[in-house]
ModelCIF file with pLDDT and N, C-alpha, C, O atoms, coordinates in Angstrom:
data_MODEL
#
_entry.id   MODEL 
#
_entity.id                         1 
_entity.type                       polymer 
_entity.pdbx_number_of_molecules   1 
#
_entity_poly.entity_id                      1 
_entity_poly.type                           'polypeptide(L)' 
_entity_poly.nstd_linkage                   no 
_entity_poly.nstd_monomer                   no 
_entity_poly.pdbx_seq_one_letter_code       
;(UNK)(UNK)(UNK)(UNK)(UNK)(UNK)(UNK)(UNK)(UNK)(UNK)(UNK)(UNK)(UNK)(UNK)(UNK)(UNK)
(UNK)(UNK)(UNK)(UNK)(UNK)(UNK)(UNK)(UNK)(UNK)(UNK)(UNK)(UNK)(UNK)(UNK)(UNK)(UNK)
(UNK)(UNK)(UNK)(UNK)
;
_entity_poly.pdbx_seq_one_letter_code_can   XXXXXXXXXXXXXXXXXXXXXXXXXXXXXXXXXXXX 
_entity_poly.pdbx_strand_id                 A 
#
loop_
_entity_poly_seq.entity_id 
_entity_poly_seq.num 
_entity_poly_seq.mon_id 
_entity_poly_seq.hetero 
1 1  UNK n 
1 2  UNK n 
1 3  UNK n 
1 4  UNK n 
1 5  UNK n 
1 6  UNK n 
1 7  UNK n 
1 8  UNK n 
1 9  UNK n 
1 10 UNK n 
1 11 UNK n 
1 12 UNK n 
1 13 UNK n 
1 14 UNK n 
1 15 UNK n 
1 16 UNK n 
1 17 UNK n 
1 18 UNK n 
1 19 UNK n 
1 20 UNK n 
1 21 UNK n 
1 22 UNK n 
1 23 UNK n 
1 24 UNK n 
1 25 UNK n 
1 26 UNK n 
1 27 UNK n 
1 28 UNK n 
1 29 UNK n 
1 30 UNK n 
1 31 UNK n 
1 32 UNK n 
1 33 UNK n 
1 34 UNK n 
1 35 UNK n 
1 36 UNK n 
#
_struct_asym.id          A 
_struct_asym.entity_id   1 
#
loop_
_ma_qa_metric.id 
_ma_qa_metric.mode 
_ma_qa_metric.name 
_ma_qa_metric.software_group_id 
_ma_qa_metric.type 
1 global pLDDT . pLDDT 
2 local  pLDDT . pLDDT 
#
_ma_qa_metric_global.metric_id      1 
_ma_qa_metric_global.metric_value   91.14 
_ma_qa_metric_global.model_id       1 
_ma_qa_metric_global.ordinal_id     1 
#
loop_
_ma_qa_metric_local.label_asym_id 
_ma_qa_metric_local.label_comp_id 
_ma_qa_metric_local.label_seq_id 
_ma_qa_metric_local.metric_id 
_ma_qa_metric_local.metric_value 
_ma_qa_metric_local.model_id 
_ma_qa_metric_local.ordinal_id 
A UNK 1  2 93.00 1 1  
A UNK 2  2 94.00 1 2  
A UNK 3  2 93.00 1 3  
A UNK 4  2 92.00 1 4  
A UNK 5  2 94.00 1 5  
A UNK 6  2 94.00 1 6  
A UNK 7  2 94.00 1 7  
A UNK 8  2 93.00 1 8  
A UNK 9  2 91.00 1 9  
A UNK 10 2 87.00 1 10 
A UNK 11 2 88.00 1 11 
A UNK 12 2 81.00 1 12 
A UNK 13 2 84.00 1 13 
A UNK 14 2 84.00 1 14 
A UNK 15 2 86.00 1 15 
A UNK 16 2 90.00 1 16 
A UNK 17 2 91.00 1 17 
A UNK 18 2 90.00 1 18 
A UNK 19 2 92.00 1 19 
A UNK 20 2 93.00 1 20 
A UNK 21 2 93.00 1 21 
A UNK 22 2 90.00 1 22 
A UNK 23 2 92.00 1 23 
A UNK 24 2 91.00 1 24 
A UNK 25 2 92.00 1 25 
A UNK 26 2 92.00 1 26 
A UNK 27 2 93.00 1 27 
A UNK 28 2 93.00 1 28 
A UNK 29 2 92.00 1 29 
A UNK 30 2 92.00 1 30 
A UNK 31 2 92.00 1 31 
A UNK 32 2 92.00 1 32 
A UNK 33 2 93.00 1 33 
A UNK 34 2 93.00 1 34 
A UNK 35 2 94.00 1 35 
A UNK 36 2 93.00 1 36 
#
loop_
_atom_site.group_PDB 
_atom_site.id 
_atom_site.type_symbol 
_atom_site.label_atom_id 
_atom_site.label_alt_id 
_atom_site.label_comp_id 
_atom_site.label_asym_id 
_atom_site.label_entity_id 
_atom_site.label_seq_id 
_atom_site.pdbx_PDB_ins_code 
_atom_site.Cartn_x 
_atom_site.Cartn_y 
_atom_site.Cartn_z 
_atom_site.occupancy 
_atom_site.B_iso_or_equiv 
_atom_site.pdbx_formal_charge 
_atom_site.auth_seq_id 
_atom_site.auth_comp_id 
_atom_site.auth_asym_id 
_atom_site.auth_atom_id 
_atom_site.pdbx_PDB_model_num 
ATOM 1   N N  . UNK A 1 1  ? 175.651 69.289 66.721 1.00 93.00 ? 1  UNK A N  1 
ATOM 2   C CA . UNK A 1 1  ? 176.514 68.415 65.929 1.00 93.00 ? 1  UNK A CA 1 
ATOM 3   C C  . UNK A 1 1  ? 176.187 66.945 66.202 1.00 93.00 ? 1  UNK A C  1 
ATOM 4   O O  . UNK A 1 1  ? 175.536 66.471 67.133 1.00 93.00 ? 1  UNK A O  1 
ATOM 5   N N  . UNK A 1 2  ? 176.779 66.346 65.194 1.00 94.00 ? 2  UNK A N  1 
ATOM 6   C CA . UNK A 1 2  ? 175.977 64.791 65.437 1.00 94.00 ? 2  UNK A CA 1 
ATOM 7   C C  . UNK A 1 2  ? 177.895 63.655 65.633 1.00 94.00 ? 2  UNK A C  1 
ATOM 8   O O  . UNK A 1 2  ? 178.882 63.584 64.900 1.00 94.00 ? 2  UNK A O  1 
ATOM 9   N N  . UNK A 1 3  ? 177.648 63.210 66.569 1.00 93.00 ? 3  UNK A N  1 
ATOM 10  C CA . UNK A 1 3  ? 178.636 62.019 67.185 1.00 93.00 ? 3  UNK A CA 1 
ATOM 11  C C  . UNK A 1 3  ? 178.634 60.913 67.552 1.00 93.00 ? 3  UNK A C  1 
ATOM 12  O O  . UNK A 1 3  ? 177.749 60.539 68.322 1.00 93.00 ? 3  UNK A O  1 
ATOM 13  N N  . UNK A 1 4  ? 179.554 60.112 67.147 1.00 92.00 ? 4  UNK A N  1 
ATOM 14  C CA . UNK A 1 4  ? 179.187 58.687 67.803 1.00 92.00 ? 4  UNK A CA 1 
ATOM 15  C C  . UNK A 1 4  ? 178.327 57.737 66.936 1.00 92.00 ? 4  UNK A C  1 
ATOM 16  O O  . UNK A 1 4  ? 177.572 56.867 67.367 1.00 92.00 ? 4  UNK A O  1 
ATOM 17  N N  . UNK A 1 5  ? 178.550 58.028 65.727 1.00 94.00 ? 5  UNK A N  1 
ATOM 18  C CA . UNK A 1 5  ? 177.750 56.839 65.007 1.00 94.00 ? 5  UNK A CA 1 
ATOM 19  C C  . UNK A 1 5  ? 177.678 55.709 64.929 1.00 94.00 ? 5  UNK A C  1 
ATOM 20  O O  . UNK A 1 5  ? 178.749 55.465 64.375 1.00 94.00 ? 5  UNK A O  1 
ATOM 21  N N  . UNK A 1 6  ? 177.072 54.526 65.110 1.00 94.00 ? 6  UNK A N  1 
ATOM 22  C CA . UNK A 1 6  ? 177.107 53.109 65.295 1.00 94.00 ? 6  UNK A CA 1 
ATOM 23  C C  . UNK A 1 6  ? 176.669 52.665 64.508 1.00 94.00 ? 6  UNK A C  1 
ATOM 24  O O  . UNK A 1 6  ? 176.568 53.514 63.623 1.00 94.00 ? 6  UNK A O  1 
ATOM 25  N N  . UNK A 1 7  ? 176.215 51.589 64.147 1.00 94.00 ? 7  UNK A N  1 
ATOM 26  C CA . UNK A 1 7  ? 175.256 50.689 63.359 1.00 94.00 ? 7  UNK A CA 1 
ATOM 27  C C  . UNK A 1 7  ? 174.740 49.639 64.088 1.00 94.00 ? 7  UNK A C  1 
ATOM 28  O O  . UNK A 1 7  ? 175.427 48.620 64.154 1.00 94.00 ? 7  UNK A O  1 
ATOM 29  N N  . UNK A 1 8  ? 173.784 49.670 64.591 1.00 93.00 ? 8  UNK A N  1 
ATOM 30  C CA . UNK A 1 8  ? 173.005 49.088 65.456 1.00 93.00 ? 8  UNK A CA 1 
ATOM 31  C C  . UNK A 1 8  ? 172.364 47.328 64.885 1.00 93.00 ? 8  UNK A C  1 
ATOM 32  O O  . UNK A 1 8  ? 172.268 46.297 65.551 1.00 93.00 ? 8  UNK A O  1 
ATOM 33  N N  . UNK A 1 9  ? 172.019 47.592 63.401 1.00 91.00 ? 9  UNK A N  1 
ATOM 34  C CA . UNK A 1 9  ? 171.507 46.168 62.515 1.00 91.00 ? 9  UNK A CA 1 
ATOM 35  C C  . UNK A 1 9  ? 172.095 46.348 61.308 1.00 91.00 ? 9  UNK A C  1 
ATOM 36  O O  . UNK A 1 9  ? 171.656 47.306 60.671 1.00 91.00 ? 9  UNK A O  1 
ATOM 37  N N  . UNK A 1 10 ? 173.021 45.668 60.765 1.00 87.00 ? 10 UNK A N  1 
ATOM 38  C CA . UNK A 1 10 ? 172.809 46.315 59.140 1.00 87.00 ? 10 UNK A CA 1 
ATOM 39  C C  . UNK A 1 10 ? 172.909 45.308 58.284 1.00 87.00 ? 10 UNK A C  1 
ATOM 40  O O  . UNK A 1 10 ? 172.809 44.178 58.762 1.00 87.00 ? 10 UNK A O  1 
ATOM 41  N N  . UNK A 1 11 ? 173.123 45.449 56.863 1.00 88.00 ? 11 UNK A N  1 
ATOM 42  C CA . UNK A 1 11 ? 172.525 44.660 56.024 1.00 88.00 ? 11 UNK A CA 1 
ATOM 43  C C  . UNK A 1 11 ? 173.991 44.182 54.953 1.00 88.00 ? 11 UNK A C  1 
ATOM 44  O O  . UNK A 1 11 ? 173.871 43.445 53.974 1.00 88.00 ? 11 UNK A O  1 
ATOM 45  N N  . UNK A 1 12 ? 175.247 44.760 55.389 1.00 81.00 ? 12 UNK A N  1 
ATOM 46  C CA . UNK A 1 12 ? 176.585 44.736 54.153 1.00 81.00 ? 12 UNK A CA 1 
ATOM 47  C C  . UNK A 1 12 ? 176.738 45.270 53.147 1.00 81.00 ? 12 UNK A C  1 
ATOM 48  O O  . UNK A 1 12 ? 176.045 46.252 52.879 1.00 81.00 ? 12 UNK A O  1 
ATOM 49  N N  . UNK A 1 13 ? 177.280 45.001 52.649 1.00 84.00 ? 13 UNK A N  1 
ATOM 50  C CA . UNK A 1 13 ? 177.368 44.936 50.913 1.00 84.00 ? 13 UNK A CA 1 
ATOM 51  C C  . UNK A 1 13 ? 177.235 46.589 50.792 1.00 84.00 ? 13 UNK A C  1 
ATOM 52  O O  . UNK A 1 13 ? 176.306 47.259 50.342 1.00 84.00 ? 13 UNK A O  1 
ATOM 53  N N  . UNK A 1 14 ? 178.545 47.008 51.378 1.00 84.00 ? 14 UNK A N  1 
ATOM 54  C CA . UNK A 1 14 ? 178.514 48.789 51.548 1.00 84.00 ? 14 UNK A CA 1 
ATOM 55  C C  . UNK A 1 14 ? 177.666 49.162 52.470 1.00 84.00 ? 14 UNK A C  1 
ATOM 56  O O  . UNK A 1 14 ? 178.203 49.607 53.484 1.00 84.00 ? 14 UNK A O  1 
ATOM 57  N N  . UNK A 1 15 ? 176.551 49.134 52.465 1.00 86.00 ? 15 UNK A N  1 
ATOM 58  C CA . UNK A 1 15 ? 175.705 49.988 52.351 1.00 86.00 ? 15 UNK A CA 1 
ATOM 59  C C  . UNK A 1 15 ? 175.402 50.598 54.335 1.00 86.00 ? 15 UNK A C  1 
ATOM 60  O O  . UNK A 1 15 ? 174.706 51.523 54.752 1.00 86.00 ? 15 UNK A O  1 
ATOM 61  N N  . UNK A 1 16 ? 176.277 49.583 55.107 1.00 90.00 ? 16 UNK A N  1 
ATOM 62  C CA . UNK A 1 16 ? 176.806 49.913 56.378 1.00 90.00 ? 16 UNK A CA 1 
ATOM 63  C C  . UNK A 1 16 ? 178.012 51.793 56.312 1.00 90.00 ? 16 UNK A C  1 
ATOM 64  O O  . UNK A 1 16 ? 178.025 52.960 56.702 1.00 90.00 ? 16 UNK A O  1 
ATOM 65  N N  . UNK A 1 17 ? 178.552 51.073 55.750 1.00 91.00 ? 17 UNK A N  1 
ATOM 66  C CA . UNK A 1 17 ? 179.459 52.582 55.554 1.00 91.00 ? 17 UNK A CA 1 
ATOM 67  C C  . UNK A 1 17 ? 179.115 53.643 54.811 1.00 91.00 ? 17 UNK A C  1 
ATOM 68  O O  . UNK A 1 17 ? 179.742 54.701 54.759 1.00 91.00 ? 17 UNK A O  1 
ATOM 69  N N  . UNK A 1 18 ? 177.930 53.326 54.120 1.00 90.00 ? 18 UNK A N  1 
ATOM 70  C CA . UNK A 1 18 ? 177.376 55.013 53.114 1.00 90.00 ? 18 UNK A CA 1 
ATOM 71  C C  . UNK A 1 18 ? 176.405 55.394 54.430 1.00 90.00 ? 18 UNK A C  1 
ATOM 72  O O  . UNK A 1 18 ? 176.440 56.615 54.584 1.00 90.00 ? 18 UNK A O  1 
ATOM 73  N N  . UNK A 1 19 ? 175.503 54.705 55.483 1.00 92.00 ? 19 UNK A N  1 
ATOM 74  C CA . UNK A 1 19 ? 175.085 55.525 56.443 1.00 92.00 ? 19 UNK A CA 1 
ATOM 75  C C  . UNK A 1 19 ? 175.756 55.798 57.504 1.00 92.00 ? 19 UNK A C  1 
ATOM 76  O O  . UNK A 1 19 ? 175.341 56.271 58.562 1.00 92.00 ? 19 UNK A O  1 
ATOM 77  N N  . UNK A 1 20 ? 177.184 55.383 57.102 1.00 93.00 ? 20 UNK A N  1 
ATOM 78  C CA . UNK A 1 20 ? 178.158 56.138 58.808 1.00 93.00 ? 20 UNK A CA 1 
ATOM 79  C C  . UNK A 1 20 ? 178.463 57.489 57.569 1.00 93.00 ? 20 UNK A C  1 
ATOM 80  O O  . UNK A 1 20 ? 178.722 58.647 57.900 1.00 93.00 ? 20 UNK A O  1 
ATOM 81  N N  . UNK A 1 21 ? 178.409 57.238 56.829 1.00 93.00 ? 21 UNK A N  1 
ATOM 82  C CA . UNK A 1 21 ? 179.565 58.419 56.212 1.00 93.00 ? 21 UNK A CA 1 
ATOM 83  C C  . UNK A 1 21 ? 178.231 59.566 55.615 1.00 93.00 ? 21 UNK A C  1 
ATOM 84  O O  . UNK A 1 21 ? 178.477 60.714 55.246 1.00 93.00 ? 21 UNK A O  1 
ATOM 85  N N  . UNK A 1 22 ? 176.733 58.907 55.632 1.00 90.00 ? 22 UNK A N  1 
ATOM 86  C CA . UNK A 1 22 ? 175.820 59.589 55.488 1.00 90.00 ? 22 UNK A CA 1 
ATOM 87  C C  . UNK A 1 22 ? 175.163 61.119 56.857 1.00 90.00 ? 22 UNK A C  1 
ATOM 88  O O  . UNK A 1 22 ? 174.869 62.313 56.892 1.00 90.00 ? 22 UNK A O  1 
ATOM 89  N N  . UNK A 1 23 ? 175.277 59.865 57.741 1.00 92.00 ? 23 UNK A N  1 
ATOM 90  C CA . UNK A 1 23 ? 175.626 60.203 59.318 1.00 92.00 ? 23 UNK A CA 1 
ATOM 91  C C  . UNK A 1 23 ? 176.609 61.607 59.367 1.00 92.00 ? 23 UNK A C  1 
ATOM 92  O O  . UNK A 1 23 ? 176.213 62.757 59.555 1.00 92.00 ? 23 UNK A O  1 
ATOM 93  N N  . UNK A 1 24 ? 177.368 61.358 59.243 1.00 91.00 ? 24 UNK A N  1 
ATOM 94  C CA . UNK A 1 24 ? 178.821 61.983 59.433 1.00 91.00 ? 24 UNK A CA 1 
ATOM 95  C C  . UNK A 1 24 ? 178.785 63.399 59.018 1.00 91.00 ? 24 UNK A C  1 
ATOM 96  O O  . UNK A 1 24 ? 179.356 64.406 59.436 1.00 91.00 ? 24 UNK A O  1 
ATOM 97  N N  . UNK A 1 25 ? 177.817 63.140 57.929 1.00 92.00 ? 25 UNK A N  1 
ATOM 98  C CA . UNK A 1 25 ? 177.676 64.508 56.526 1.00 92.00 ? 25 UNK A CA 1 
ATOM 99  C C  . UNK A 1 25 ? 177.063 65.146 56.643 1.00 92.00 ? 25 UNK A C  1 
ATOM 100 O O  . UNK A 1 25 ? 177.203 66.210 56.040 1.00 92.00 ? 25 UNK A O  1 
ATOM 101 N N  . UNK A 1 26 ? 175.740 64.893 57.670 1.00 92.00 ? 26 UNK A N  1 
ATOM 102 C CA . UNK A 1 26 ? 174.672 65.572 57.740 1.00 92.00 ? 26 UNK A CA 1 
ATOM 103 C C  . UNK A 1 26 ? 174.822 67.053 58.639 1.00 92.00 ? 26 UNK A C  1 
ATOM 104 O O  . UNK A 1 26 ? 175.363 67.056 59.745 1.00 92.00 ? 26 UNK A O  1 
ATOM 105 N N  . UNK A 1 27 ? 174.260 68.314 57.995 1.00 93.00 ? 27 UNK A N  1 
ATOM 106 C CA . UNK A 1 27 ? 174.140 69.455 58.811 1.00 93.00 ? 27 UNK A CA 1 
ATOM 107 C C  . UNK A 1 27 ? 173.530 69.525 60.382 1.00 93.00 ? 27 UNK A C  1 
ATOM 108 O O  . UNK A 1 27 ? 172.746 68.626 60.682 1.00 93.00 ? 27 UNK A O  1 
ATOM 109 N N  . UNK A 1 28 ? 173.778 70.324 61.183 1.00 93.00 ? 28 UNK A N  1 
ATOM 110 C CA . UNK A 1 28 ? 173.907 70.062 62.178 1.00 93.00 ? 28 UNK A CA 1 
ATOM 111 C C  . UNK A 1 28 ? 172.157 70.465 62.906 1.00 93.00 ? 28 UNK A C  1 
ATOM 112 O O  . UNK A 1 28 ? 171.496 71.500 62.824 1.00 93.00 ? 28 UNK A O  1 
ATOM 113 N N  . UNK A 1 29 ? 171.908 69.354 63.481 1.00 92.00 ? 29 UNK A N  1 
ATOM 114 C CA . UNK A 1 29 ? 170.436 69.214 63.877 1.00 92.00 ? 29 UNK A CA 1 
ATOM 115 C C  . UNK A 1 29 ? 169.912 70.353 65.028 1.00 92.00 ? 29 UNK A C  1 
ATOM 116 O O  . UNK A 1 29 ? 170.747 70.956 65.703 1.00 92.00 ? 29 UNK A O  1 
ATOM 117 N N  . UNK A 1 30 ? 168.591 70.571 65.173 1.00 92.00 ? 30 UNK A N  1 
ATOM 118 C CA . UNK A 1 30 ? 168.031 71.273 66.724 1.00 92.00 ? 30 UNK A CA 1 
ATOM 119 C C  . UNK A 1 30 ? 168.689 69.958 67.687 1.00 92.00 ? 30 UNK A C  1 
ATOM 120 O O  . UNK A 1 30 ? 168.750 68.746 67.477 1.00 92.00 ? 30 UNK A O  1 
ATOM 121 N N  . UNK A 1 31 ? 169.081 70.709 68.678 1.00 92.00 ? 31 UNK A N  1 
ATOM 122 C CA . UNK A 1 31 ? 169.545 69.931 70.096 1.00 92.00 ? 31 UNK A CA 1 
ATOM 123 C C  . UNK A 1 31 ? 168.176 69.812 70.804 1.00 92.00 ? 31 UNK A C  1 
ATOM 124 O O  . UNK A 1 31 ? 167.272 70.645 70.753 1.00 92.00 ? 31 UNK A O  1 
ATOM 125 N N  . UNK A 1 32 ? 168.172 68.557 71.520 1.00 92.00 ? 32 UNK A N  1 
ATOM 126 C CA . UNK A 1 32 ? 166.978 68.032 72.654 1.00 92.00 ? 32 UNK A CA 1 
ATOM 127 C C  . UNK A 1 32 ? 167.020 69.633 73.408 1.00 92.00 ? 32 UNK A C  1 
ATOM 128 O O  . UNK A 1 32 ? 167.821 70.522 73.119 1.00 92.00 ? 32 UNK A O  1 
ATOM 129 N N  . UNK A 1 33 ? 166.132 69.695 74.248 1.00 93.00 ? 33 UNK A N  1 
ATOM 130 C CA . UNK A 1 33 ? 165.713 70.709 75.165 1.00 93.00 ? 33 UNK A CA 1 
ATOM 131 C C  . UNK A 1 33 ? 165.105 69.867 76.476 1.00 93.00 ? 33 UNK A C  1 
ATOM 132 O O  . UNK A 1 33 ? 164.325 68.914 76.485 1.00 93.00 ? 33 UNK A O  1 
ATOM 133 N N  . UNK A 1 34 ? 165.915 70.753 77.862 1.00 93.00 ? 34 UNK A N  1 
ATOM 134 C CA . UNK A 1 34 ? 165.006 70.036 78.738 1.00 93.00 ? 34 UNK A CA 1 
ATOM 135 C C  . UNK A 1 34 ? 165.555 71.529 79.798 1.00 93.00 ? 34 UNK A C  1 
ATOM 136 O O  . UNK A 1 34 ? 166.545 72.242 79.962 1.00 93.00 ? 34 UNK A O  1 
ATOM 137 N N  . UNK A 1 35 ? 164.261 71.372 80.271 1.00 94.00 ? 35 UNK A N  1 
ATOM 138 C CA . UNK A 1 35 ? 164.091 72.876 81.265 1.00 94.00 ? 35 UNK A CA 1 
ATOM 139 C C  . UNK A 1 35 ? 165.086 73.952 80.523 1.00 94.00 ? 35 UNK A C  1 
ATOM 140 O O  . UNK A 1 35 ? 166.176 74.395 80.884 1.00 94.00 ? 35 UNK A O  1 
ATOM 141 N N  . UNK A 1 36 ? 164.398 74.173 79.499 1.00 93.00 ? 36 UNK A N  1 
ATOM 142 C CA . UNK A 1 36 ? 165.100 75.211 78.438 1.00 93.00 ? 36 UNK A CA 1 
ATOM 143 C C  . UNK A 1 36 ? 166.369 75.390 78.030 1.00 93.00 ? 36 UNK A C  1 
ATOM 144 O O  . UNK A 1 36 ? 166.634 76.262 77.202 1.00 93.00 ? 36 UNK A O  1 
#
C-alpha cells in the first residue's frame, strides 16, 4: 500500500492535488525486499 504522500516541488494551479489524489488512487505496488 502506498502512504504518506508529500509534494516535495510543485508547480500550483491544481495540479499539486491531482498527484496527491493521483498518489492516493494508485493500486497497490511490489514492496522493497531485503534479506527476503
Amino acid at each position: 500500500s502506498i502512504t504518506n504522500p508529500q509534494i516535495l516541488k510543485g508547480i500550483g494551479y491544481g495540479c499539486d492535488e491531482e498527484v496527491i489524489k493521483l498518489i492516493e488512487n494508485m493500486p497497490r505496488w511490489n514492496p522493497g525486499m531485503q534479506r527476503g
